[in-house]
Protein backbone atom coordinates (compact mmCIF):
# COMPACT_ATOMS: atom_id res chain seq x y z
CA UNK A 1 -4.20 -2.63 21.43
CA UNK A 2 -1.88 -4.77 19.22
CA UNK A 3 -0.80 -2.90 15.98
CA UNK A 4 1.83 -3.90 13.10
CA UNK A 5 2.83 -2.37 10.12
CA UNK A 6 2.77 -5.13 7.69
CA UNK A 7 5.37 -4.36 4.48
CA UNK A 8 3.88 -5.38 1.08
CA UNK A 9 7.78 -5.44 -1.69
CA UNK A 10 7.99 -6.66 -4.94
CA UNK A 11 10.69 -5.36 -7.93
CA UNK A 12 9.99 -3.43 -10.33
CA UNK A 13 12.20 -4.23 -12.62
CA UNK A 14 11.49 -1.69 -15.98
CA UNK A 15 9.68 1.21 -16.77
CA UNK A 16 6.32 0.80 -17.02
CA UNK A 17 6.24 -2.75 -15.94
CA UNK A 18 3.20 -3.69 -14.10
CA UNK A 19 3.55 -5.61 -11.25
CA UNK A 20 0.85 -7.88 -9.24
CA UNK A 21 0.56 -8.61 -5.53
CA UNK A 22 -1.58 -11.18 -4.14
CA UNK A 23 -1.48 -11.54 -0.67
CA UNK A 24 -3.41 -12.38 2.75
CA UNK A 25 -3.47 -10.19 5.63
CA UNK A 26 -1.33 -10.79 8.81
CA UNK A 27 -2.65 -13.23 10.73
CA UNK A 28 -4.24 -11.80 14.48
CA UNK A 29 -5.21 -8.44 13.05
CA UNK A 30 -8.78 -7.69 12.26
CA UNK A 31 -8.33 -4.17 10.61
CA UNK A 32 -6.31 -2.32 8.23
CA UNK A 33 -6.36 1.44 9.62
CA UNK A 34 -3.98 2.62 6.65
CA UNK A 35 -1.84 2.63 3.75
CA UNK A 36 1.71 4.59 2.78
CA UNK A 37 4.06 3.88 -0.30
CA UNK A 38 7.61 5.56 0.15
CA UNK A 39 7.88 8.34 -1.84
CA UNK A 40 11.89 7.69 -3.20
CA UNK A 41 10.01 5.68 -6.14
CA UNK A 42 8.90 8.89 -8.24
CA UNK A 43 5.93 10.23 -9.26
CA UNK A 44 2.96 9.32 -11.73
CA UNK A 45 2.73 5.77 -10.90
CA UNK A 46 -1.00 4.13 -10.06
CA UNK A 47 -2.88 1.14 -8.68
CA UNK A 48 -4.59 -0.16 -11.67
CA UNK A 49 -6.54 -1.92 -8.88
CA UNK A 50 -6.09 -2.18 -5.37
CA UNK A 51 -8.94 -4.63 -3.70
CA UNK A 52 -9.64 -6.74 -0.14
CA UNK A 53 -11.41 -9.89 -1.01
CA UNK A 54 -12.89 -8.78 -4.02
CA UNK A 55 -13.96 -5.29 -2.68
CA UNK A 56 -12.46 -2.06 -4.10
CA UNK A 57 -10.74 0.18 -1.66
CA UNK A 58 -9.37 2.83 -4.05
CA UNK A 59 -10.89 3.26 -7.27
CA UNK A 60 -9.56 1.82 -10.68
CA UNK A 61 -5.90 4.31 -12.04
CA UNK A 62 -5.55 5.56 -8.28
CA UNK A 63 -2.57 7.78 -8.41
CA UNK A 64 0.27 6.30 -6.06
CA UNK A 65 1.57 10.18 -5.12
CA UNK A 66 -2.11 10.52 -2.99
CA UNK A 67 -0.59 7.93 -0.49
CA UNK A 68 3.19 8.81 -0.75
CA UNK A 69 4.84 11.26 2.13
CA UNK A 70 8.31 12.13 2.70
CA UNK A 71 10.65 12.16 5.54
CA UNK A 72 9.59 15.71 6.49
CA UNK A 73 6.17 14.40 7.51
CA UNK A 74 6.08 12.71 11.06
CA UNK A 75 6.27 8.79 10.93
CA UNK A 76 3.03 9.03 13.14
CA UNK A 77 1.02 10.91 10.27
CA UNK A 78 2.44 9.70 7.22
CA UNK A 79 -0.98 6.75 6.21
CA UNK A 80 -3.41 7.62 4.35
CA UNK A 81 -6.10 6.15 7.40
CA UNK A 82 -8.98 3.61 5.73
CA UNK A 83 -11.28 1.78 7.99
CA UNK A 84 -11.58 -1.83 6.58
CA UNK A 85 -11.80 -5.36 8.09
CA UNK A 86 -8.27 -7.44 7.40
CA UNK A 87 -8.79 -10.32 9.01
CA UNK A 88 -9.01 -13.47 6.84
CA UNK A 89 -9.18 -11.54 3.98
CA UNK A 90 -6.59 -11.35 0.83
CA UNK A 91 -4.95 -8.37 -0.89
CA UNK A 92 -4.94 -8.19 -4.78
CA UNK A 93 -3.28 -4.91 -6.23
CA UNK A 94 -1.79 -4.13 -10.09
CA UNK A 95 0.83 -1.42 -9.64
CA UNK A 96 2.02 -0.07 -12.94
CA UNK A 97 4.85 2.05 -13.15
CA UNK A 98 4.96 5.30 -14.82
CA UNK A 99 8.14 5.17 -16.42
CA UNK A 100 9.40 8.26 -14.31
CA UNK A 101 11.41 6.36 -11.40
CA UNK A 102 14.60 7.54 -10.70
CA UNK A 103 16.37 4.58 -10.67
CA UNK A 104 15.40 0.69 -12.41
CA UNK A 105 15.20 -1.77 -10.39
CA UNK A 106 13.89 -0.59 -7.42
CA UNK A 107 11.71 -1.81 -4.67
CA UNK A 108 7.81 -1.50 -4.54
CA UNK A 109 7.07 -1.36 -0.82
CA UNK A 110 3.53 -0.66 0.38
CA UNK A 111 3.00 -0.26 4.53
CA UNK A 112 0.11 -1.70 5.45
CA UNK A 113 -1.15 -0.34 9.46
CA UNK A 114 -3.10 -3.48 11.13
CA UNK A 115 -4.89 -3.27 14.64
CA UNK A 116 -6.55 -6.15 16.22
CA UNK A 117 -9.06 -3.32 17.63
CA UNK A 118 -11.53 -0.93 15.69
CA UNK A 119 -9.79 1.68 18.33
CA UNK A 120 -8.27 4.47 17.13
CA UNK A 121 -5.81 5.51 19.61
């Protein structure tokens, strides 16, 4: 099984700035087994929208903190695991910040886990 942790970055530049990412999977991987956001970005932020080709994979003002972790969680376990077919398909997401970060600028960076199997191990 091939796997690959594909890293999504943009800056955010100023509190509640919203920021938009349009992007295509990496190519050879068919499926996107899950999702983290480090957690050294603060708290209260959401995905105004987070969708694959159109489709919704978290709902509309998903809170960011669900899919953060911190360093005392093993690197192993720290995605939130989703079950969706990458391949071919494009990424559209509106962040917007809550205003709470500790620092401005700082760096947006979503981990994306791709397999080219539907195997879990």
């Amino acid at each position: 099984m091939k796997t690959k942790i594909q890293l999504l970055e943009k800056q955010v530049a100023k509190k509640n700035e919203v920021v938009k990412i349009n992007q295509e999977f990496d190519y050879g991987y068919k499926h996107l087994k899950g999702v983290a956001v480090l957690s050294s970005i603060g708290e209260g932020h959401v995905f105004r929208s987070f969708n694959i080709s159109n489709m919704e994979l978290f709902p509309k003002n998903f809170e960011v903190d669900f899919l953060q972790s911190n360093a005392s969680v093993t690197p192993n376990e720290r995605f939130f695991k989703v079950d969706d077919i990458a391949d071919g398909k494009k990424m559209e997401i509106d962040f917007i910040d809550s205003g709470k970060a500790p620092i401005y600028p700082y760096k947006l960076k979503i981990y994306l886990l791709l397999t080219d199997t539907t195997d879990e191990s």
